[in-house]
Protein backbone atom coordinates (compact mmCIF):
# COMPACT_ATOMS: atom_id res chain seq x y z
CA UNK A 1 -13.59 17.30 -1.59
CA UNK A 2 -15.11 15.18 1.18
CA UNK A 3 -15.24 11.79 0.12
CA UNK A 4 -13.30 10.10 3.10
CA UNK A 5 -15.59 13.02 5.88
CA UNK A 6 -15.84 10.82 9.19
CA UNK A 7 -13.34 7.71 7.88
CA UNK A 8 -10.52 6.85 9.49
CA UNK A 9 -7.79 6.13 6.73
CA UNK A 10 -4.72 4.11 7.78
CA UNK A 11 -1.41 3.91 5.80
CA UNK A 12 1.62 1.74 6.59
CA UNK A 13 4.87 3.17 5.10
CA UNK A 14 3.44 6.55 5.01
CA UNK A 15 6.33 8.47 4.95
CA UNK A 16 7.58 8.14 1.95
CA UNK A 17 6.72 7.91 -2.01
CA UNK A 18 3.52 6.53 -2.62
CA UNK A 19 2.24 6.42 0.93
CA UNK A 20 3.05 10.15 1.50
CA UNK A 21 1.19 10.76 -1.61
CA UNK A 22 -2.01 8.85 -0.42
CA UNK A 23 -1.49 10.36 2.85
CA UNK A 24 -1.70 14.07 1.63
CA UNK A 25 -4.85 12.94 -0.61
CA UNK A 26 -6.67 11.17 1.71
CA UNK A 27 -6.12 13.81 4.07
CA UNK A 28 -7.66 16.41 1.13
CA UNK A 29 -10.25 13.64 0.70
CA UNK A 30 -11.50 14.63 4.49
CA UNK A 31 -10.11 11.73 6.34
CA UNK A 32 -8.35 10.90 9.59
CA UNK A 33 -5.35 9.67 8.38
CA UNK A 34 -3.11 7.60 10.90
CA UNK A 35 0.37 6.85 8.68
CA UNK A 36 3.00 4.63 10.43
CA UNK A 37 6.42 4.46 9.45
CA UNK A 38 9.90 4.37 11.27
CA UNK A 39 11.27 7.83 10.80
CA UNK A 40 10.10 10.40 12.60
CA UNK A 41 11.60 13.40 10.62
CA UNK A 42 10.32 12.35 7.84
CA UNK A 43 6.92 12.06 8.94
CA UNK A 44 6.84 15.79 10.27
CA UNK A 45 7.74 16.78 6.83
CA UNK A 46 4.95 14.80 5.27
CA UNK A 47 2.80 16.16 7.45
CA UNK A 48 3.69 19.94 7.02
CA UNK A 49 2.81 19.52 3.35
CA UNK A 50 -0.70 18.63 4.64
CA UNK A 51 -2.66 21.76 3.49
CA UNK A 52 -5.84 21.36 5.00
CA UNK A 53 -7.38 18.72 7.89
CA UNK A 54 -3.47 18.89 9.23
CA UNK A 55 -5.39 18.41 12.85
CA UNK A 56 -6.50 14.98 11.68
CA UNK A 57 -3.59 13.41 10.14
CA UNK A 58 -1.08 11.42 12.81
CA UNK A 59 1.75 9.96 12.40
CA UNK A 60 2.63 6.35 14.63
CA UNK A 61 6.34 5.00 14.77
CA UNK A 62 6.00 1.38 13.65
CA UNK A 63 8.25 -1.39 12.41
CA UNK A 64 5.25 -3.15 10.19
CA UNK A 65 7.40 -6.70 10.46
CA UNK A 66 6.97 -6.71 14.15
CA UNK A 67 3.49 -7.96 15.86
CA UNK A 68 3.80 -6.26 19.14
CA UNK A 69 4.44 -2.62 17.08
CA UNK A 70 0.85 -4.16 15.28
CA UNK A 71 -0.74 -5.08 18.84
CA UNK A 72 0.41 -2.12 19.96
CA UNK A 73 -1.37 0.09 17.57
CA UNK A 74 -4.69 -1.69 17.73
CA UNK A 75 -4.17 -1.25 21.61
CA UNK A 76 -4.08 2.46 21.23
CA UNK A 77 -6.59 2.29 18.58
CA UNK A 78 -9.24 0.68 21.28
CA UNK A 79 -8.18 2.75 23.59
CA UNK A 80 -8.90 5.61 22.11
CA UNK A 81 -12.37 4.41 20.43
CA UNK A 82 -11.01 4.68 16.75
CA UNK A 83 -12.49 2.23 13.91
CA UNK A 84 -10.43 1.90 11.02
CA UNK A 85 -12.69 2.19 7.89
CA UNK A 86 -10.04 1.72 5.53
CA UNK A 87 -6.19 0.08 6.15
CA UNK A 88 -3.89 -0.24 3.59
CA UNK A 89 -1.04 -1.85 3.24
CA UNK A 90 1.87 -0.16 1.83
CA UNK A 91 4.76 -0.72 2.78
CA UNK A 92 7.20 -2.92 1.09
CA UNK A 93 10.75 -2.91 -0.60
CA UNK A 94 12.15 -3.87 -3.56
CA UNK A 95 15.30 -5.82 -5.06
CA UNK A 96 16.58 -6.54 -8.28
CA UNK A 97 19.45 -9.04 -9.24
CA UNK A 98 20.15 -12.38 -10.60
CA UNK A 99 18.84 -15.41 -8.99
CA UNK A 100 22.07 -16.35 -7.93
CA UNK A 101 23.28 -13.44 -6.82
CA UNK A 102 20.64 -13.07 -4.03
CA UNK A 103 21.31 -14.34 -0.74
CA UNK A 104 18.70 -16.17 1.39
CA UNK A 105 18.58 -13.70 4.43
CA UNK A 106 17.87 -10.57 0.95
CA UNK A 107 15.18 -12.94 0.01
CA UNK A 108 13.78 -13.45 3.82
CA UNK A 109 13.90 -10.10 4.69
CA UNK A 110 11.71 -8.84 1.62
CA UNK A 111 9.15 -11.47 2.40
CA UNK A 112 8.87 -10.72 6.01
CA UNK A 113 8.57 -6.55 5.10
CA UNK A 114 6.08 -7.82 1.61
CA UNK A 115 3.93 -10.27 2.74
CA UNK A 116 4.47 -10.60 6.14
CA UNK A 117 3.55 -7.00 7.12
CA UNK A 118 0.62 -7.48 5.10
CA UNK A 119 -0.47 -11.24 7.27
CA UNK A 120 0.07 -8.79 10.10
CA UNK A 121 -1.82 -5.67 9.30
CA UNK A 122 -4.69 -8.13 8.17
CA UNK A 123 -4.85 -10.74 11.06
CA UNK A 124 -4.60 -7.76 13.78
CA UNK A 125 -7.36 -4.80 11.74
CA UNK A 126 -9.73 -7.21 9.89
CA UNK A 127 -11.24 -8.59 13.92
CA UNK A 128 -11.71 -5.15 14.51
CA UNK A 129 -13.21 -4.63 10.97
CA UNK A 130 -15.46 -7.52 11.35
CA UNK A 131 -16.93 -6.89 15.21
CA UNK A 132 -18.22 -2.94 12.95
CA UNK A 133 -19.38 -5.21 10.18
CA UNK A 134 -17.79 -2.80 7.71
CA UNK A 135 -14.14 -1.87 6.71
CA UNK A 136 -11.74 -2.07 3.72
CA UNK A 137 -8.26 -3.05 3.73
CA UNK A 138 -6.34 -2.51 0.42
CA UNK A 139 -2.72 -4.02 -0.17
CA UNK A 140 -0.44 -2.34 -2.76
CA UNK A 141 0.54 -5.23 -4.20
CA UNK A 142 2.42 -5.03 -8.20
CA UNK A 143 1.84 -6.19 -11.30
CA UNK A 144 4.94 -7.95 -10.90
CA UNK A 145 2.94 -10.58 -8.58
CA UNK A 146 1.02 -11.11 -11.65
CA UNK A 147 3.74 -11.37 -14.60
CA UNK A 148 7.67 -12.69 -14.01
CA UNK A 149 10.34 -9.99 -14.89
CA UNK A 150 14.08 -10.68 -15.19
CA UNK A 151 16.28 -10.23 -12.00
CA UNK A 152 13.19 -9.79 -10.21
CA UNK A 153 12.39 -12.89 -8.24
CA UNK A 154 11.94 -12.61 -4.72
CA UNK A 155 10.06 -9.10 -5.46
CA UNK A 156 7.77 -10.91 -8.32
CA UNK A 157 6.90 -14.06 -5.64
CA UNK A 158 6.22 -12.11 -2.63
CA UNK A 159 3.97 -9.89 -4.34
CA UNK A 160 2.14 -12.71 -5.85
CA UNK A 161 2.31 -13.82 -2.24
CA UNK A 162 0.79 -10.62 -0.95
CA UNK A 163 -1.90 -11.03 -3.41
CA UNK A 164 -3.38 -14.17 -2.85
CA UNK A 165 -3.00 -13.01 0.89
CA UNK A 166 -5.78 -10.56 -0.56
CA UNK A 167 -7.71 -13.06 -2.14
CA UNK A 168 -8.11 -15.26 0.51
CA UNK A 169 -8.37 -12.70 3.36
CA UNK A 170 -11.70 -11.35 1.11
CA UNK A 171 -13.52 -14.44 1.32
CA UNK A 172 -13.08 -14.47 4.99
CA UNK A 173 -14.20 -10.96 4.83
CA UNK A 174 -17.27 -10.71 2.84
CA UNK A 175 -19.84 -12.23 5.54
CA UNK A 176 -19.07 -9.52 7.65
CA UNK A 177 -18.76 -6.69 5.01
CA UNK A 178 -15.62 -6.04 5.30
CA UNK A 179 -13.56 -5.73 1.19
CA UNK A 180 -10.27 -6.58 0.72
CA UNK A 181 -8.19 -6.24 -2.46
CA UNK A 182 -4.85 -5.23 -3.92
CA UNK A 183 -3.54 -2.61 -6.43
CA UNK A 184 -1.16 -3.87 -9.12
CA UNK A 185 0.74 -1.33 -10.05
CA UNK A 186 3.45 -1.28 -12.96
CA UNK A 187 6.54 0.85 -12.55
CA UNK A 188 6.02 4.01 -10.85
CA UNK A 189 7.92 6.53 -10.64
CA UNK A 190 9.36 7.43 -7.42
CA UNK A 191 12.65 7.83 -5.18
CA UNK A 192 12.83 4.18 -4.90
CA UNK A 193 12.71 3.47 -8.83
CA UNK A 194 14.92 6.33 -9.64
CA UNK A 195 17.44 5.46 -6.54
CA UNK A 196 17.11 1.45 -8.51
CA UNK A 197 17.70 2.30 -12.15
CA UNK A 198 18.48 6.08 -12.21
CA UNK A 199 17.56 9.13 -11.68
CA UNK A 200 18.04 10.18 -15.70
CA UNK A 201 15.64 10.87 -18.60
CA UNK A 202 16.83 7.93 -20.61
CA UNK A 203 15.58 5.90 -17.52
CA UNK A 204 12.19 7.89 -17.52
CA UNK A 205 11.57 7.09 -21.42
CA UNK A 206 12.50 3.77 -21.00
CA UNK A 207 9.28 2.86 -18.88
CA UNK A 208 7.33 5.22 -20.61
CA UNK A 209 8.44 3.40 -24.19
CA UNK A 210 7.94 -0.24 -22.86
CA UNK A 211 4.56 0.47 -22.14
CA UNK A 212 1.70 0.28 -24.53
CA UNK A 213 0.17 3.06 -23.25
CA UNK A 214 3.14 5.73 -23.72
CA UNK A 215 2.72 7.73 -20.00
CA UNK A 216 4.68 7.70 -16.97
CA UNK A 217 2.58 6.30 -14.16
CA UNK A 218 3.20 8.86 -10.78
CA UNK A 219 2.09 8.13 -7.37
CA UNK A 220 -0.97 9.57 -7.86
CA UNK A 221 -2.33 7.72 -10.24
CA UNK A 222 -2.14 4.99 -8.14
CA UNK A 223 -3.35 6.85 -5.21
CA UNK A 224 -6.81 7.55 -7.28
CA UNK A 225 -7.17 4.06 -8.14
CA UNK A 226 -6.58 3.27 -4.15
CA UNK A 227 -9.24 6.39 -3.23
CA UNK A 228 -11.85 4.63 -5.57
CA UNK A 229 -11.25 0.97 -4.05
CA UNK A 230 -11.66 2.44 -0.72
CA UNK A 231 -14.67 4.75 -1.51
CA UNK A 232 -18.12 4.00 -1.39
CA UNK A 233 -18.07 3.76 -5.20
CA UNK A 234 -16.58 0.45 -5.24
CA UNK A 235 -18.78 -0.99 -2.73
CA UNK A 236 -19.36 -3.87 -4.59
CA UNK A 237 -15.61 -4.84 -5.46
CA UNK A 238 -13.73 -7.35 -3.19
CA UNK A 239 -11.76 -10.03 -3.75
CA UNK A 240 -9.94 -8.78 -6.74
CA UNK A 241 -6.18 -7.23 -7.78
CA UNK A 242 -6.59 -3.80 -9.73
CA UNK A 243 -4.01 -2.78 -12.68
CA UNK A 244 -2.70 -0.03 -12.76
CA UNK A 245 0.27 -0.11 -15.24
CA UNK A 246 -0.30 2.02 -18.48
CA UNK A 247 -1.67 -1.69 -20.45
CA UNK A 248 1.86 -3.15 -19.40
CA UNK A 249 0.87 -6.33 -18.14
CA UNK A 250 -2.30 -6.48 -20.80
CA UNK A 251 -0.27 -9.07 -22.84
């Protein structure tokens, strides 16, 4: 499988869940994968589960909420005479609780690492992007910035934020060929949902029985929705938000 051969693929929050999944299947894909994240040990594990193109996958230490970690990595990325084909914004946290339980430096914090990482990654690989006339950056957004869910307000309004980030960002994009969209993914599960609600089989069937389509949605089904945004095959698409939530947000 070659469908990344000659792109360079790069993947904030790559350590971890969903970006060590993409990283590992981009990597398969025949990319040079860059990943960033803040934990070194857990990047070396990530990347000794890389089973072939291990040469080509990197790992660089980066707080995504700072710029100068961000001007920093395009530095070495000019430096070195690497174009990114295809950035995408992962990482992000999560937080559940009433409205008035949350305080305001919770609700700060998960905007800055949400939508703020994601103004950065954009403003800082998009000039880049543009001066090739070709790139795509792909947030991974949540349905949740697309439908309101209980306890679940300053994760639902900075995804929605991260979104229209998207949105707008495309249209600044598509005279110079460069795509930008967002995945909208409902619950999926991982370490972070399980360490949220659970690690238990009564938590399990409850997402899979609140969905209309009765599955339970795994990191990589999100990562083949991401591969096909960023691929060739989709070379057409920009300016959009892709489900991918098993028909939960359908209603």
């Amino acid at each position: 499988m070659t469908r990344f051969h000659n792109k360079t693929v790069l993947i904030t929050g790559g350590t971890s869940g969903l970006g060590e999944d993409m990283v590992l299947r981009f990597a398969a894909e025949g990319a040079r994968v860059i990943f960033t994240g803040r934990n070194h040990a857990k990047a070396k594990s990530v990347i000794d589960k890389v089973e072939n193109n291990r040469e080509r996958v990197r790992f660089v230490r980066q707080d995504v909420t700072q710029e100068a970690d961000w001007q920093a990595l395009v530095s070495m990325l000019e430096l070195e005479d690497i174009g990114v084909d295809v950035l995408i914004n992962n990482a992000g946290s999560f937080i559940v609780g009433p409205i008035e339980s949350l305080s305001s430096t919770e609700f700060e914090r998960l905007f800055e690492l949400n939508v703020g990482s994601v103004f950065l990654g954009i403003k800082h690989l998009m000039p880049m992007m543009k001066a090739r006339r070709t790139g795509v950056i792909l947030t991974n957004a949540s349905l949740s910035g697309l439908v309101g869910h209980e306890h679940c307000i300053a994760y639902c309004s900075s995804k929605a934020a991260a979104i229209q980030l998207s949105n707008v960002a495309a249209l600044e994009g598509a005279p110079y060929g460069v795509r930008v969209l967002s995945l909208a993914p409902g619950p999926v599960w991982n370490k972070m949902l399980a360490d949220t609600f659970g690690d238990t089989q009564e938590t399990r069937d409850y997402f899979v029985d609140t969905q209309p389509y009765k599955k339970l949605c795994i990191p990589e089904h999100v990562t083949e929705a991401a591969m096909f945004l960023a691929s060739d095959e989709a070379r057409y698409i920009t300016g959009t938000s892709l489900k991918v939530d098993c028909g939960r947000g359908a209603d």
